[in-house]
N, C-alpha and C. Protein backbone atom coordinates (compact mmCIF):
# COMPACT_ATOMS: atom_id res chain seq x y z
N UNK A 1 -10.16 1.99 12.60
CA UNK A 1 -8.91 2.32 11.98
C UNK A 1 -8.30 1.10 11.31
N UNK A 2 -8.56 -0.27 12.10
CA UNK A 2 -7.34 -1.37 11.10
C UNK A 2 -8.64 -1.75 10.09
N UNK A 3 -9.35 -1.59 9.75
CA UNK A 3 -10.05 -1.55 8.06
C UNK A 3 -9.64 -0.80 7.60
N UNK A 4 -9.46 0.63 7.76
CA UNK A 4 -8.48 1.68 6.93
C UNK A 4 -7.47 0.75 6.37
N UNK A 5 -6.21 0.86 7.72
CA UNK A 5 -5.13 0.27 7.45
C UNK A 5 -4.70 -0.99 6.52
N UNK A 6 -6.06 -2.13 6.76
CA UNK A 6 -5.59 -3.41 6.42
C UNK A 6 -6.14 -3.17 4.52
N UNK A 7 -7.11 -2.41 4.54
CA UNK A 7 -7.40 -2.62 3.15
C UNK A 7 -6.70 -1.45 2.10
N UNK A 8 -5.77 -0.64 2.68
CA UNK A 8 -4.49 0.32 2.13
C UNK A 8 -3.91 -0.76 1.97
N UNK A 9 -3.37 -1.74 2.99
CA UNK A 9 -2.11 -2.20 2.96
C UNK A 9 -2.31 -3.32 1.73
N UNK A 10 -3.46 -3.83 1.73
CA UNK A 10 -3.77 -4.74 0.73
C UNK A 10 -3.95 -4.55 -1.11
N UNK A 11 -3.95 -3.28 -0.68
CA UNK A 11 -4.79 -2.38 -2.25
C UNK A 11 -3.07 -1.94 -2.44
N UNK A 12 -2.04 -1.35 -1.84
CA UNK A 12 -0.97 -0.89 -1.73
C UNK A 12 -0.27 -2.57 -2.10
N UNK A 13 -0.13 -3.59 -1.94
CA UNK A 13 0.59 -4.53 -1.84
C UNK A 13 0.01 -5.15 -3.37
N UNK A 14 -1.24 -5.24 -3.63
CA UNK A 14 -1.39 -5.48 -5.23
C UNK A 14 -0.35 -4.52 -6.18
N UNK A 15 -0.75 -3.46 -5.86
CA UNK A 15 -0.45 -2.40 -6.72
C UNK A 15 1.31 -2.22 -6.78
N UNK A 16 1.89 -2.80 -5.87
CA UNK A 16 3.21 -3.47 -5.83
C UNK A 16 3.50 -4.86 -6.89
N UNK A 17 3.18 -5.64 -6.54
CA UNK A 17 3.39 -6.66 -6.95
C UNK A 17 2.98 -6.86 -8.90
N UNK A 18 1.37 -6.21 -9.08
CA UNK A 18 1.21 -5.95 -10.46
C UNK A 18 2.72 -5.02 -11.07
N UNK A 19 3.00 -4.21 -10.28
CA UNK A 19 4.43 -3.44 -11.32
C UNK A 19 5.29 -4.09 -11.14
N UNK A 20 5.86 -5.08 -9.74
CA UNK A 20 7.03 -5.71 -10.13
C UNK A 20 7.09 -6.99 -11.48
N UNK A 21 5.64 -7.23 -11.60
CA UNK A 21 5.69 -8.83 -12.42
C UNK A 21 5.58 -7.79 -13.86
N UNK A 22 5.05 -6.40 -14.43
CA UNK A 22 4.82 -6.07 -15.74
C UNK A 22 6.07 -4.81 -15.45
N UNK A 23 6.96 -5.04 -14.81
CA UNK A 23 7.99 -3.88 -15.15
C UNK A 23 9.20 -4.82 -15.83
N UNK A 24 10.30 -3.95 -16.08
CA UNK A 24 11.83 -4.78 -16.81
C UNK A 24 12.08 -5.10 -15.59
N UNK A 25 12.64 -6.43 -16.16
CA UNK A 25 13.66 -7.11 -15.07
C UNK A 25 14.74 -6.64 -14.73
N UNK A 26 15.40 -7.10 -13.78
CA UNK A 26 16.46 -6.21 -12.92
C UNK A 26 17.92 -7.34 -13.39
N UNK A 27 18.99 -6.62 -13.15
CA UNK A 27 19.79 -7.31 -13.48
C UNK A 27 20.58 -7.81 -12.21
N UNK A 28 20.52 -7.04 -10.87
CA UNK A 28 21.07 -7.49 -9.74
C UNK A 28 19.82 -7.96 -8.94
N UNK A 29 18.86 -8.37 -9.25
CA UNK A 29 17.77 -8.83 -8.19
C UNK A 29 17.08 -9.59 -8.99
N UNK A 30 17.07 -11.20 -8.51
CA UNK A 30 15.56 -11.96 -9.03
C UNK A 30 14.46 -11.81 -8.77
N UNK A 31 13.60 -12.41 -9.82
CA UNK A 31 11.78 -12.03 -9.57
C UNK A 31 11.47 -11.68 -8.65
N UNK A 32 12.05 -12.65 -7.62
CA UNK A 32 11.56 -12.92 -6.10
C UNK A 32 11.68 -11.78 -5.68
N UNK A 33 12.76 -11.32 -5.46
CA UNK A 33 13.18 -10.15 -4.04
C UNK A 33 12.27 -9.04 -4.61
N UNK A 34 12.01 -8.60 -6.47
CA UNK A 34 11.70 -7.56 -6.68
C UNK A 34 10.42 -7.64 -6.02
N UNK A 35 9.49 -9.16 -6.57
CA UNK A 35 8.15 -9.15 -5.61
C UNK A 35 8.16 -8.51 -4.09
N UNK A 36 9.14 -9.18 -3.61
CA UNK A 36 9.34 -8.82 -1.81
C UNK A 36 9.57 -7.21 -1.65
N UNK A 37 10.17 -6.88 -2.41
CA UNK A 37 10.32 -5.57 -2.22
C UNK A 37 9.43 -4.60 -2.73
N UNK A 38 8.65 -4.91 -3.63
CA UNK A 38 7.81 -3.62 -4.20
C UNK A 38 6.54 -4.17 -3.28
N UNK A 39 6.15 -5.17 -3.04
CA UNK A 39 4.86 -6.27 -2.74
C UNK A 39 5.22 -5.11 -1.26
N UNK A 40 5.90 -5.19 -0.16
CA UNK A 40 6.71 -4.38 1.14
C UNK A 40 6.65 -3.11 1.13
N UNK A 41 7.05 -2.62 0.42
CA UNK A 41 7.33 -1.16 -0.01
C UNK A 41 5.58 -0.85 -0.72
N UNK A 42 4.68 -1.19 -1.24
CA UNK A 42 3.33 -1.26 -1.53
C UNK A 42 2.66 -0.91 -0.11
N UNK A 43 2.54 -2.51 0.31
CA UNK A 43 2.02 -2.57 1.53
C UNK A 43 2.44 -1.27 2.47
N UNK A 44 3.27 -0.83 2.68
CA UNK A 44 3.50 0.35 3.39
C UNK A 44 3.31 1.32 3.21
N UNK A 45 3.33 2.11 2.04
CA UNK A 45 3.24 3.24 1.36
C UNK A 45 1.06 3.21 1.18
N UNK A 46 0.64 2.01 0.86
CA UNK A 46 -1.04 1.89 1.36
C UNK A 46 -1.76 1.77 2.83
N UNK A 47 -0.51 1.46 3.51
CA UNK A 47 -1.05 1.36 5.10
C UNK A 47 -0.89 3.01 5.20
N UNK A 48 -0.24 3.68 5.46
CA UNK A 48 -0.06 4.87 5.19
C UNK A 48 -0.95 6.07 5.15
N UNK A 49 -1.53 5.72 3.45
CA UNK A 49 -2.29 6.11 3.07
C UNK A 49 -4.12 6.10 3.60
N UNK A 50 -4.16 4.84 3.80
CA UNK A 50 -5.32 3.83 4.44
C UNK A 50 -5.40 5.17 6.08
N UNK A 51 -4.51 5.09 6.88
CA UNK A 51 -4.67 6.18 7.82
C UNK A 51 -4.44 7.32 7.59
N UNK A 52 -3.88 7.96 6.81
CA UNK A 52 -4.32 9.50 6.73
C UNK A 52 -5.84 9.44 6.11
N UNK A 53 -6.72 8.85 5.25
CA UNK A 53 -7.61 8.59 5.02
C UNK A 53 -8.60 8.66 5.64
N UNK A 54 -8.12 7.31 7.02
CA UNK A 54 -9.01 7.08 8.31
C UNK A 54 -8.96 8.43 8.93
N UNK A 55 -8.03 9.14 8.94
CA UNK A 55 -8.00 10.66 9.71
C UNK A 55 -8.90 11.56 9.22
N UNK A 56 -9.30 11.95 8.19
CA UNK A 56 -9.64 12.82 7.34
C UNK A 56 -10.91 12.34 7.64
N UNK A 57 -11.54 11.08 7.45
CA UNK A 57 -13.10 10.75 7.53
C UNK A 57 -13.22 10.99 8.88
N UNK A 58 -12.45 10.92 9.96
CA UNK A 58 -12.48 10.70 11.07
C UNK A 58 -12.64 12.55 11.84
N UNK A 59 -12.17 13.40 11.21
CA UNK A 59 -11.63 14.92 11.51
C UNK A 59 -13.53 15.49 10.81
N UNK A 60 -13.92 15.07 9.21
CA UNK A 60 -14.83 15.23 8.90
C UNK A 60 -15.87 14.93 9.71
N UNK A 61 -16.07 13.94 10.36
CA UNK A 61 -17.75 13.18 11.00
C UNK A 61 -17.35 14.34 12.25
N UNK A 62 -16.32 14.51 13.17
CA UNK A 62 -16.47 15.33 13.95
C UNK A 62 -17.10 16.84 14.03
N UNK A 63 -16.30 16.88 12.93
CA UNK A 63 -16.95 18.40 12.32
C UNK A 63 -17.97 19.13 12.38
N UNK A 64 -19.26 17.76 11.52
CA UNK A 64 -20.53 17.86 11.50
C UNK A 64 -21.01 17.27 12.53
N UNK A 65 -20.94 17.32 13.74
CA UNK A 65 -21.75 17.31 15.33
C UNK A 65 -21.58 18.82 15.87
């Protein structure tokens, strides 16, 4: 399960960080926080994902025994 998790959270935390640096800038938040926050909000929303994932492969292999 934490290979699920860790490589969601990692694939989820790029995929954060690429939209905070190529989106418009914010007018109440610097670079920084937007990084921290989408980079956070990434990472979580791919950990997430990463285990319902792990579930589904995990519900499948059972299946077929």
């Amino acid at each position: 399960m934490v290979p699920f998790l860790a490589t969601g959270a990692v694939i989820g935390l790029v995929i954060g960080v690429v939209l905070s640096v190529s989106g418009p800038t914010s007018q109440v938040a610097s670079p920084g926080q937007e990084l921290i926050v989408m980079g956070g909000a990434g990472a979580l929303v791919g950990g997430f994902i990463g285990a319902v994932l792990y579930l589904i492969a995990e519900w499948s292999s059972l299946r077929r025994m």
